[in-house]
Structure formats: C-alpha cells, structure tokens
N, C-alpha and C. Protein backbone atom coordinates (compact mmCIF):
# COMPACT_ATOMS: atom_id res chain seq x y z
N UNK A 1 18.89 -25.18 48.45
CA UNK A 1 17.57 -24.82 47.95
C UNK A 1 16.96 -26.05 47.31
N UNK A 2 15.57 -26.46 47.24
CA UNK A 2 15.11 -27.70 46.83
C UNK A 2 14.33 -26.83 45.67
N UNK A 3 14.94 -28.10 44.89
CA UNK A 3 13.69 -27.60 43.49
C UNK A 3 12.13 -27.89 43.36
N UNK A 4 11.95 -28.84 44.07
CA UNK A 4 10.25 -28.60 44.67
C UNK A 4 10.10 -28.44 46.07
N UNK A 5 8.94 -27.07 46.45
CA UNK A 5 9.12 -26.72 47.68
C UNK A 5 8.04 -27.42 47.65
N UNK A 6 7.37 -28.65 47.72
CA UNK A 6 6.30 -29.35 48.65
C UNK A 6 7.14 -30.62 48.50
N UNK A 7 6.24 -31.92 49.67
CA UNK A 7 6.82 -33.13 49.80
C UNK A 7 6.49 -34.31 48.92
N UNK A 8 5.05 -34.10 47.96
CA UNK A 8 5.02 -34.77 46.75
C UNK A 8 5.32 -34.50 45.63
N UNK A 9 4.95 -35.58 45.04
CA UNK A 9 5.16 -35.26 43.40
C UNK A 9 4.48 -33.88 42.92
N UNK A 10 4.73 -32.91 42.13
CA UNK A 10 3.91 -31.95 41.52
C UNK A 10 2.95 -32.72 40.66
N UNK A 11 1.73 -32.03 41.15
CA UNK A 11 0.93 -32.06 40.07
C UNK A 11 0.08 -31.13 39.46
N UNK A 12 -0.41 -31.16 37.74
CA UNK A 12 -0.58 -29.69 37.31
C UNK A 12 -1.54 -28.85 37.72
N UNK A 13 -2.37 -30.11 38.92
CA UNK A 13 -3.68 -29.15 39.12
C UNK A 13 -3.33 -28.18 40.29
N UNK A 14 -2.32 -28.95 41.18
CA UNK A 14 -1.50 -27.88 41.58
C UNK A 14 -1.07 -26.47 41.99
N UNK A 15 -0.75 -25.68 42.81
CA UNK A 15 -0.26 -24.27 42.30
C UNK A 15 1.32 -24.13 41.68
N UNK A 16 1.83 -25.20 42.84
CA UNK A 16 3.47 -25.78 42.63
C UNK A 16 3.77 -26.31 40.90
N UNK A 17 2.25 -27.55 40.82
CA UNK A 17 2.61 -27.64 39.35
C UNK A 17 2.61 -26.39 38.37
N UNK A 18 1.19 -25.53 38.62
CA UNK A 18 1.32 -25.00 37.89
C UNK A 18 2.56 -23.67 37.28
N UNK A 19 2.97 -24.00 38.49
CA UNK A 19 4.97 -22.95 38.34
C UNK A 19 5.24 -23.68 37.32
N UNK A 20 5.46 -24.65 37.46
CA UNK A 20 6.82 -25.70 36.48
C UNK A 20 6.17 -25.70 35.49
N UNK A 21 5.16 -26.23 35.20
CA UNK A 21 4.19 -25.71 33.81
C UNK A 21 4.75 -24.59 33.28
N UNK A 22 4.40 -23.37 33.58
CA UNK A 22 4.73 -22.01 33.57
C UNK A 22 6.26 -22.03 33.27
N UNK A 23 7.10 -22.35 34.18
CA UNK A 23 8.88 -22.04 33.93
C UNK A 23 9.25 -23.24 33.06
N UNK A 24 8.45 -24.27 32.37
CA UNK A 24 9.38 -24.91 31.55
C UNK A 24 8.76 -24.05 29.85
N UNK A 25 7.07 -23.75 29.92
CA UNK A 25 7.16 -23.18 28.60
C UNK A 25 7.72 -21.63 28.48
N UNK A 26 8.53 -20.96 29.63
CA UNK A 26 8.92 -20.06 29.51
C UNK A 26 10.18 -20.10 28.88
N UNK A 27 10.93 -21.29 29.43
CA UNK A 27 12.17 -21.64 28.51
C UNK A 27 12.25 -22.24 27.39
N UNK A 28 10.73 -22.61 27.18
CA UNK A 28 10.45 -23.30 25.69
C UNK A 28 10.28 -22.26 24.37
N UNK A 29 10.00 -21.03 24.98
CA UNK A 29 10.01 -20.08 24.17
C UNK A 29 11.49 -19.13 24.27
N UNK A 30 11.81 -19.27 25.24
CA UNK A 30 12.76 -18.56 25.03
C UNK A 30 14.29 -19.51 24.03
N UNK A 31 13.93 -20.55 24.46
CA UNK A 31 14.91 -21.71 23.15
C UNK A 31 14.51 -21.41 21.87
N UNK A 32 13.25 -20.74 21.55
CA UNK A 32 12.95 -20.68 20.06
C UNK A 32 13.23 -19.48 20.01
N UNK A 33 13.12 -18.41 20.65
CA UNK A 33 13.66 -16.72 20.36
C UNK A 33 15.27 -16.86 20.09
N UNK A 34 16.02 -17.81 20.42
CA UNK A 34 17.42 -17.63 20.16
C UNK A 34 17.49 -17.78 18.69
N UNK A 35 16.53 -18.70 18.24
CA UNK A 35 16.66 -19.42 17.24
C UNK A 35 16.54 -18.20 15.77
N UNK A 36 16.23 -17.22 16.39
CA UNK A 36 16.00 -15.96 15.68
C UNK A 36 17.44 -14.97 15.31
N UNK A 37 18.40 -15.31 16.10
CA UNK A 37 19.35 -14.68 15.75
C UNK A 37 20.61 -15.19 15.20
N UNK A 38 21.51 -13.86 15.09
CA UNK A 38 22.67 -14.90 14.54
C UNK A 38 23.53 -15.52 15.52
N UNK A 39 24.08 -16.78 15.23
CA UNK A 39 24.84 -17.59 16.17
C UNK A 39 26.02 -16.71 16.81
N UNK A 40 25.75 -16.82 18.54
CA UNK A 40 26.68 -16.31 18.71
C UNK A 40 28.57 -16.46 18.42
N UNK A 41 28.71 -17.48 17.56
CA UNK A 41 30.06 -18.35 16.72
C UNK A 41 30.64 -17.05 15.86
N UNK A 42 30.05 -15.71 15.91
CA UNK A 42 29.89 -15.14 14.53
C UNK A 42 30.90 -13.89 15.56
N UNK A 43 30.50 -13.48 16.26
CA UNK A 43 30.52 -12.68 17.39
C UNK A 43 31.86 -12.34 17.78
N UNK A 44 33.09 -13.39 18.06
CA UNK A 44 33.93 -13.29 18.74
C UNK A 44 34.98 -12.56 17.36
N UNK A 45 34.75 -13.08 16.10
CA UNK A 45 35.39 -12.18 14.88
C UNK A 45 35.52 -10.37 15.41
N UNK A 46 34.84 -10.43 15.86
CA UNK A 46 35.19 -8.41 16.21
C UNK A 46 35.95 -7.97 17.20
N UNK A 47 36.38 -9.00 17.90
CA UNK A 47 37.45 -9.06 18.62
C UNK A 47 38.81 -9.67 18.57
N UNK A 48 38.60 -10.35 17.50
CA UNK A 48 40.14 -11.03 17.23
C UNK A 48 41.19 -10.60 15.72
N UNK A 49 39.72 -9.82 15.10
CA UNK A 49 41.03 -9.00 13.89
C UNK A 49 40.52 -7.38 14.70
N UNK A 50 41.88 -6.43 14.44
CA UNK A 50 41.52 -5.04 14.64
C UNK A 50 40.67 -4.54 13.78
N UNK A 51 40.86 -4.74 12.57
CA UNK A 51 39.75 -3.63 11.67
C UNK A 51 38.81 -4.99 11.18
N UNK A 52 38.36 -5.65 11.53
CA UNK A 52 36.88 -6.34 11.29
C UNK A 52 35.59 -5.37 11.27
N UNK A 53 35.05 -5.31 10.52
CA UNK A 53 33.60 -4.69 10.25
C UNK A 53 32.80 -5.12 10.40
N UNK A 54 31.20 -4.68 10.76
CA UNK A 54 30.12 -5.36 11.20
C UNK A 54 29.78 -5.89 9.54
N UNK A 55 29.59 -5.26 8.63
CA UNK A 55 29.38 -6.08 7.13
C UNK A 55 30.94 -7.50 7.10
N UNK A 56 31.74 -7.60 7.35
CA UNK A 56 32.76 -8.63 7.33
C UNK A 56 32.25 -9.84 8.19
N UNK A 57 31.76 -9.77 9.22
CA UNK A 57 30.81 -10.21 10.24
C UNK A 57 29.75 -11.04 9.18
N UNK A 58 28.89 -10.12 8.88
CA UNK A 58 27.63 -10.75 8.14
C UNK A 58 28.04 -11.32 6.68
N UNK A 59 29.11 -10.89 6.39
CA UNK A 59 29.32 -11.94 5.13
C UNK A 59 29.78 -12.64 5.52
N UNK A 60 30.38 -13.64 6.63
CA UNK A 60 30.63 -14.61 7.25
C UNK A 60 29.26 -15.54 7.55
N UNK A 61 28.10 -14.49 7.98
CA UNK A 61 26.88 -15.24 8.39
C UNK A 61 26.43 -15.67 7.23
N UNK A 62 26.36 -15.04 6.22
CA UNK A 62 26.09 -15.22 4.74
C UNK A 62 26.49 -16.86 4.33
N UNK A 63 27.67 -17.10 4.93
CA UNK A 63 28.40 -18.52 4.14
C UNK A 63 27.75 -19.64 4.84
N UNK A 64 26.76 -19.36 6.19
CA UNK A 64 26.33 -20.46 7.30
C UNK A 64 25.36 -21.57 6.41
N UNK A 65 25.48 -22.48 6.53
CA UNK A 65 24.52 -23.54 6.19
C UNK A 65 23.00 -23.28 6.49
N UNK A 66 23.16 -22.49 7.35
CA UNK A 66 21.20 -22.69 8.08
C UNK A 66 20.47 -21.03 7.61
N UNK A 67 19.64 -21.55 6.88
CA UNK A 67 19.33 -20.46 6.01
C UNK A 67 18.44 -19.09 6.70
N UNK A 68 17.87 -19.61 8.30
CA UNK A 68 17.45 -18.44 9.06
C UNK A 68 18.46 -17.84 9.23
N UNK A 69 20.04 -18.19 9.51
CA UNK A 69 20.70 -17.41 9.85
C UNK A 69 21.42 -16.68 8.90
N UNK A 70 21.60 -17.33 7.63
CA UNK A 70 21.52 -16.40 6.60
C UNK A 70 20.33 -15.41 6.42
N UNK A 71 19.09 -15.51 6.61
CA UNK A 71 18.37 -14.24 6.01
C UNK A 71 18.43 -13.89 7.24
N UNK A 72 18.45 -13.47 8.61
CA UNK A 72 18.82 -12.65 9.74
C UNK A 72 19.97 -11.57 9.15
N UNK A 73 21.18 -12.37 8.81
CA UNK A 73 22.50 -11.64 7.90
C UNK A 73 22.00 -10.46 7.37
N UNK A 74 20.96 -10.90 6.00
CA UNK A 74 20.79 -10.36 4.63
C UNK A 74 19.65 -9.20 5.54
N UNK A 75 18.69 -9.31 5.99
CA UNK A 75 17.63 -7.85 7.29
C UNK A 75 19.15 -7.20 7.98
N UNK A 76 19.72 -7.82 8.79
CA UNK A 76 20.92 -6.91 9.13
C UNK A 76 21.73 -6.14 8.09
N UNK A 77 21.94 -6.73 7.31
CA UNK A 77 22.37 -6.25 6.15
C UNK A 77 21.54 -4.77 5.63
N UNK A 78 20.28 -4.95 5.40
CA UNK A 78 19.54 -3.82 4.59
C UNK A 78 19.15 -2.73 5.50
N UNK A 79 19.42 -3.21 7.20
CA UNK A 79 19.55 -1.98 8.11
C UNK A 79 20.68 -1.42 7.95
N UNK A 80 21.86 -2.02 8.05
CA UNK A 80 23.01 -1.35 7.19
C UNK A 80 23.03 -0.22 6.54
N UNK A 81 22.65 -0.86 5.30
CA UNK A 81 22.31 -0.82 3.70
C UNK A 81 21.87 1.17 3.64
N UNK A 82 21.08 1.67 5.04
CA UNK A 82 20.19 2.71 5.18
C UNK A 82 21.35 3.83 5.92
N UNK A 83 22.25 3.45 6.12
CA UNK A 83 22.85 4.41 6.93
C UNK A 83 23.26 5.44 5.70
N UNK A 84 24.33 6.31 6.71
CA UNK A 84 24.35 8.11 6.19
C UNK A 84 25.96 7.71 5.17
N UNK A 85 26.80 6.66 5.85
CA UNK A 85 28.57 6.58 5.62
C UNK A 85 28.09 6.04 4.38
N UNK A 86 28.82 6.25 3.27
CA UNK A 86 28.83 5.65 1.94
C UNK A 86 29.51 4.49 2.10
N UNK A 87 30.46 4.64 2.86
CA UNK A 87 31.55 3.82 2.49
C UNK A 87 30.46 2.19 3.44
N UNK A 88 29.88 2.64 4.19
CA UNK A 88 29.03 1.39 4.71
C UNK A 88 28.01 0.91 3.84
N UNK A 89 27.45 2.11 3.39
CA UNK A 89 26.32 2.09 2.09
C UNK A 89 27.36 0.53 1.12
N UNK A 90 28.28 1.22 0.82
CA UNK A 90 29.11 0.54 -0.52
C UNK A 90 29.21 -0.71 -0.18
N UNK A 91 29.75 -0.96 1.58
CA UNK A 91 30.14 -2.25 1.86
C UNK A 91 28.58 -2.83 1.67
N UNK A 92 27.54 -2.81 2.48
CA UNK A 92 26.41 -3.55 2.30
C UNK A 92 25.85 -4.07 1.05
N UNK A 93 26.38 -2.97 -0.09
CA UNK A 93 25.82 -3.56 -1.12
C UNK A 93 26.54 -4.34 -1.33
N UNK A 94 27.67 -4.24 -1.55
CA UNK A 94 28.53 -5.49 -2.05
C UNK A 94 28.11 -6.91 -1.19
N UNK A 95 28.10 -6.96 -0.15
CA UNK A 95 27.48 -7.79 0.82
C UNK A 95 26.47 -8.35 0.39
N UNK A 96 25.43 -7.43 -0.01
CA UNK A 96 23.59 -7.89 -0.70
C UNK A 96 24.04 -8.40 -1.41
N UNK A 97 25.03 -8.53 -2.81
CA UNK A 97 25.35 -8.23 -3.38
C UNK A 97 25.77 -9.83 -3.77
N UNK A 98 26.64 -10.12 -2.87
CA UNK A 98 27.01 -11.72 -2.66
C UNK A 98 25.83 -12.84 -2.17
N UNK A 99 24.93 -11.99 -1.54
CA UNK A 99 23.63 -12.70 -0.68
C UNK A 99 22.64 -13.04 -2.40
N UNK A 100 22.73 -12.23 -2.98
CA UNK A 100 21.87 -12.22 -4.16
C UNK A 100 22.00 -13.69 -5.33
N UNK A 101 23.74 -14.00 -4.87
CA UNK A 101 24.13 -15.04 -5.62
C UNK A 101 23.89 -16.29 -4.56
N UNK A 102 23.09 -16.46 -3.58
CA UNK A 102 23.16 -17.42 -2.54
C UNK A 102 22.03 -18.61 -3.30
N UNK A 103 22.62 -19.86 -2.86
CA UNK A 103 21.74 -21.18 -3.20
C UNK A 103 20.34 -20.75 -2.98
N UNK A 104 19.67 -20.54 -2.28
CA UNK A 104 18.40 -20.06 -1.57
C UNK A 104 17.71 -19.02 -2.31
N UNK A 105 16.81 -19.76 -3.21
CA UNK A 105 15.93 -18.86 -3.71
C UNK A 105 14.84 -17.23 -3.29
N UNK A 106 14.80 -17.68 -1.67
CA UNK A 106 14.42 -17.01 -0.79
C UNK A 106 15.32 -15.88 -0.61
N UNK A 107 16.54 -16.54 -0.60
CA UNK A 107 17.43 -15.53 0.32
C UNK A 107 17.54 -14.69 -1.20
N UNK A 108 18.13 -14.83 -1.90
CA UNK A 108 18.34 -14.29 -3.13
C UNK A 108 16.99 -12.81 -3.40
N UNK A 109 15.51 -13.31 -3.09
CA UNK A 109 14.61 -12.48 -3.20
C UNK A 109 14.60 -11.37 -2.15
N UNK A 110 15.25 -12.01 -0.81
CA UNK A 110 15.24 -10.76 0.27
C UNK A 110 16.69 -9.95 0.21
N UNK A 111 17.47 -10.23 -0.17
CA UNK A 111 18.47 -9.31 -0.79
C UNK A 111 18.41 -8.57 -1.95
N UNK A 112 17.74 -9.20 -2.72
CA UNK A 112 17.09 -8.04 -3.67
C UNK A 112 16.05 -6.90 -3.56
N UNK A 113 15.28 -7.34 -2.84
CA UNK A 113 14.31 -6.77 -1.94
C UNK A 113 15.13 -5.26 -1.42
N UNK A 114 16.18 -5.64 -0.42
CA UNK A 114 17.43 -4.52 0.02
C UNK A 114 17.75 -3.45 -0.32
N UNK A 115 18.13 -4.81 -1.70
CA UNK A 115 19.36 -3.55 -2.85
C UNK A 115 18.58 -2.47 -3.68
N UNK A 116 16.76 -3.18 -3.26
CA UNK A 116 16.31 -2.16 -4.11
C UNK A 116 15.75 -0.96 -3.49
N UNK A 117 15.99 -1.03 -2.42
CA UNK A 117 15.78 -0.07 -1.39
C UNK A 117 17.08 1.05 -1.36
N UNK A 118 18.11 0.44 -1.67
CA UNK A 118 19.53 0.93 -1.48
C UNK A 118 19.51 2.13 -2.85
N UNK A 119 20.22 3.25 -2.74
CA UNK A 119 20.64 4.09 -3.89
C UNK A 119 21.14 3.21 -5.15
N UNK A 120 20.79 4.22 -6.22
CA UNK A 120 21.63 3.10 -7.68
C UNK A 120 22.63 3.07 -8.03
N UNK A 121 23.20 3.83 -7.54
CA UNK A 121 25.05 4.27 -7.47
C UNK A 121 25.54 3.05 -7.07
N UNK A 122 24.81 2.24 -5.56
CA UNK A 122 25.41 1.21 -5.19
C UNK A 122 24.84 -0.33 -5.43
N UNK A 123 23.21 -0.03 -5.72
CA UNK A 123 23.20 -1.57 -5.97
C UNK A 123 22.74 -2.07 -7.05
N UNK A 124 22.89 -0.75 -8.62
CA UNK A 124 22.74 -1.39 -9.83
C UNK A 124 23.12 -2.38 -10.34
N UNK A 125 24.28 -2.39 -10.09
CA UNK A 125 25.54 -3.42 -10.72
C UNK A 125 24.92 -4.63 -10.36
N UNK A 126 24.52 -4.89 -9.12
CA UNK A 126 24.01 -6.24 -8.61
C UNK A 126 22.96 -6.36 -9.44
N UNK A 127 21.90 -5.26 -9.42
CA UNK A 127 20.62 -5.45 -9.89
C UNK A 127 20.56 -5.93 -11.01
N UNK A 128 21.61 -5.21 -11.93
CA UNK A 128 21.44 -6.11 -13.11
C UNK A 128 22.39 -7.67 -13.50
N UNK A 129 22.89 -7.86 -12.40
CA UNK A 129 23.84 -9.07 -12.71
C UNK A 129 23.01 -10.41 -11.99
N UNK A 130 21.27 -9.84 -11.27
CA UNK A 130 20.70 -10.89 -11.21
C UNK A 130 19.28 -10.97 -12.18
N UNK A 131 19.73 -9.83 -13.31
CA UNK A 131 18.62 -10.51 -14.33
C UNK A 131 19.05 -11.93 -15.04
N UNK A 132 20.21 -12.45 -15.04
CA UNK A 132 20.70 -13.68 -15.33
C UNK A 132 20.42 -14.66 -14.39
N UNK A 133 19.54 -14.63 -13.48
CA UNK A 133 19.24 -15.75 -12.42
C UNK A 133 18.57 -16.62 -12.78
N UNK A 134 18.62 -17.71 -12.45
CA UNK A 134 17.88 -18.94 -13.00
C UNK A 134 16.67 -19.21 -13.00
N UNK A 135 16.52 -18.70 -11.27
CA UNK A 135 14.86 -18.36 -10.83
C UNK A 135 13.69 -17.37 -11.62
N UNK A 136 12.97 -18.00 -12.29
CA UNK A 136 12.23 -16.93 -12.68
C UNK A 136 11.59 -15.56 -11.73
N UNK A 137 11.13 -16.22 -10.82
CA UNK A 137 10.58 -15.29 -9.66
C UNK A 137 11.51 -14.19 -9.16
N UNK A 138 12.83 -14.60 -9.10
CA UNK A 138 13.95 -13.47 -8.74
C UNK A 138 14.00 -12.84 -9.84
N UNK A 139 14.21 -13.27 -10.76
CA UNK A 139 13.91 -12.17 -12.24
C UNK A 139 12.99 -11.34 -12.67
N UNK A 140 12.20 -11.99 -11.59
CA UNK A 140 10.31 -11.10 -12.24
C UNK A 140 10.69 -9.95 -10.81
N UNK A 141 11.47 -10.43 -9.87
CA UNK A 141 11.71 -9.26 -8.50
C UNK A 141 12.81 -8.55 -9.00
N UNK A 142 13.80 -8.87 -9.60
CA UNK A 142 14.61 -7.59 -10.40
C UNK A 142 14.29 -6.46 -11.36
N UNK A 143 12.94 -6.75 -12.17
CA UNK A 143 12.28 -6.24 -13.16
C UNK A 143 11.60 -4.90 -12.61
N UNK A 144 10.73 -5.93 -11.28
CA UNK A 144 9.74 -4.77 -10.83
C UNK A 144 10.60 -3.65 -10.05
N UNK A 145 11.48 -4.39 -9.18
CA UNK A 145 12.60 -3.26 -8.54
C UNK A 145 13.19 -2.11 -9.79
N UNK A 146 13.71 -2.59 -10.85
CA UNK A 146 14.25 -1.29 -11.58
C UNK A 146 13.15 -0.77 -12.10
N UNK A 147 11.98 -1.46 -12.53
CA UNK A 147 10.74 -0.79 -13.28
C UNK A 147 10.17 0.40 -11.85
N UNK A 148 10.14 -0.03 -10.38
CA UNK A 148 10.00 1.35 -9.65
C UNK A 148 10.35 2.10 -9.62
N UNK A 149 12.18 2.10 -10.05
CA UNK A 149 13.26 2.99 -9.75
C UNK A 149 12.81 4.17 -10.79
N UNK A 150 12.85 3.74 -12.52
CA UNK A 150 12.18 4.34 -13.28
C UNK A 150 11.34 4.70 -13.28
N UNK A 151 10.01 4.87 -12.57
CA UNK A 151 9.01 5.61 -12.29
C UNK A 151 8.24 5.54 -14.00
N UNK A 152 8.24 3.95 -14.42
CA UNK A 152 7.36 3.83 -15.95
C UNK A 152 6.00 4.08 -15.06
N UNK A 153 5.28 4.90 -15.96
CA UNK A 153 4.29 4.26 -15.59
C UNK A 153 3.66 3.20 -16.90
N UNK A 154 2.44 2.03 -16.26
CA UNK A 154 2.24 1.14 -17.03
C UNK A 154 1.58 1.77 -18.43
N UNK A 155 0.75 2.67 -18.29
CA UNK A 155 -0.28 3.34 -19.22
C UNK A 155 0.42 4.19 -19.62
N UNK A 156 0.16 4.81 -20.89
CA UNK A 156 0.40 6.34 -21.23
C UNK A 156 -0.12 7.53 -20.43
N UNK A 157 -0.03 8.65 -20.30
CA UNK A 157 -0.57 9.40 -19.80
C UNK A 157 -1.03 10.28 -20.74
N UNK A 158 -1.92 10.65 -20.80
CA UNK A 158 -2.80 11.90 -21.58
C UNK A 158 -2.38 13.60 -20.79
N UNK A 159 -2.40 14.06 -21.83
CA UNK A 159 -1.82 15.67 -21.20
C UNK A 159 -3.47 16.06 -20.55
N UNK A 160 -3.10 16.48 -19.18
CA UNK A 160 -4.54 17.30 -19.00
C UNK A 160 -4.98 18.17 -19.60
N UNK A 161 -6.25 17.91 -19.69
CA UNK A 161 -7.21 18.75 -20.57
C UNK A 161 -7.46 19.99 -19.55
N UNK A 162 -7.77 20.81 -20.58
CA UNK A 162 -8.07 22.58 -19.61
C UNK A 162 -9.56 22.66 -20.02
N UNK A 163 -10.15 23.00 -18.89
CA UNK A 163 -11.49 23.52 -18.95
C UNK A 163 -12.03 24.62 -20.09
N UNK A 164 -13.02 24.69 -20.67
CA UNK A 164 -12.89 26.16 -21.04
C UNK A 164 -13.34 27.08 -20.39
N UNK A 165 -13.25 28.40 -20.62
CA UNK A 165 -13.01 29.20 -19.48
C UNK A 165 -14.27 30.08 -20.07
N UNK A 166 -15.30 30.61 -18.68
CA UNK A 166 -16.60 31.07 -19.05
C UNK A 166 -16.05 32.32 -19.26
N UNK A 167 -16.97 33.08 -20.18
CA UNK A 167 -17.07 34.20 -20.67
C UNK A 167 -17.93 35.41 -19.41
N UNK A 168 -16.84 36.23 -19.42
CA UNK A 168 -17.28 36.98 -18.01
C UNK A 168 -17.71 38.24 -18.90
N UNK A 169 -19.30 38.77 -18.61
CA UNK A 169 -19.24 39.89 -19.24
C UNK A 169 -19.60 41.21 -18.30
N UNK A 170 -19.20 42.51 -18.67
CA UNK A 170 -18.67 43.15 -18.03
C UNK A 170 -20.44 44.22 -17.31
C-alpha cells in the first residue's frame, strides 16, 4: 500500500493534501486526549496483586509527579467517594484524605471539594485536619465546606410574623 496515492508531492490545496492535513490533526488531538487520563503504568497493578483495589490503584496515581494525573486520581476518587459500599465510601475518603495533604495547592482544593461532598462519618476527620493548612485559600475551602454542612445561616432569622386575622361577622 503507498502512503500517497498520487505521483507528486501533496499539496494542501489539494484533495490528497487535504487528507493528511485532516489525519495528522486528527492524531494531534487525539495525543492530547490521552493526556487526560491516567497513565496506563498504573493499570497493570490490578492484575499482579489478588486483592488490589481500584482506590489502591489511585493512591498510587496520587504519588505521580505530574499533577494532571494526580487530579484525574483525586475526580476518580470523588466518583468513588458516591457509591452505596461503605467500606468504598471509607476507602475513598481516606484516599481524599491523603490527596488533601498533597504539595499542590490545587490538588489539595479539589479533594476537599470531594470530601465535602462525601458523608461526615467519613470525611470529617480530614476536614478538620486541613484547617491546619498552610494555604489560606484551602482553609477559607474547609470553612465554607463545614459552614454548608451546618446549614448556619449568615443572618439571624426573625420568627414569622402572623397576619392578623379579619373579623368575620356573622
């Protein structure tokens, strides 16, 4: 098979060029859609211990140097995070949990983000072990997360007032 079916050079004005045009930015995008997930390096772990878990998995992605593929982890993570099994519930938080203590100021805010989505049974403990964060901004995102949970509101509320009631005469 020849990779150009005419006898010159392509060119883009072309129909021939305009293929190769076409099939090289098709692979130009598709090189950046990979770039969206987690490395497949991560992958072969679920096959080489028997009881490996998909959270054991992502706290592995958690430790990666490249911080898209850490916050890919930490979104996988908070889909997790939603299921019905406690015992997955429990693992994810603990998971967020470790993500919350990550170098990455970012990452730290989207795992909190998670945990505050998550029940309080499982991701208090975290919640409050990142009011000690260095970042102010993660601290001002721990605040507002438990200040939702509590349902303050900012204002007082006034008891509703009752109408008075017209005089019906007979």
């Amino acid at each position: 098979m020849r990779l150009f079916p005419f006898k010159t050079k392509p060119r883009l004005s072309t129909a021939g060029g305009r293929e190769i045009l076409v099939a090289v930015l098709l692979l130009g995008m598709v090189g950046c859609g990979l770039r969206t997930l987690p490395p497949i390096r991560y992958l072969p772990l679920l096959g080489a211990e028997k009881k490996i878990t998909t959270t054991a998995v992502l706290a592995r992605a958690l430790e990666d140097r490249d911080v898209t593929v850490r916050a890919q982890a930490v979104r996988l993570l908070g889909i997790l995070s939603q299921s019905d099994d406690k015992k997955v519930k429990k693992a994810a938080a603990r998971v967020l949990g470790e993500a919350a203590r990550d170098r990455d100021p970012g990452i730290r805010l989207l795992a909190l983000e998670y945990l505050g989505k998550m029940d309080p049974q499982f991701s208090n403990k975290f919640l409050f072990s990142a009011l000690k964060d260095p970042n102010p901004f993660v601290r001002e995102k721990v605040l507002k997360v438990l200040d939702s949970r509590e349902g303050t509101p900012a204002a007082p509320q006034t008891p509703p007032q009752t109408a008075p009631q017209a005089a019906t005469t007979p």
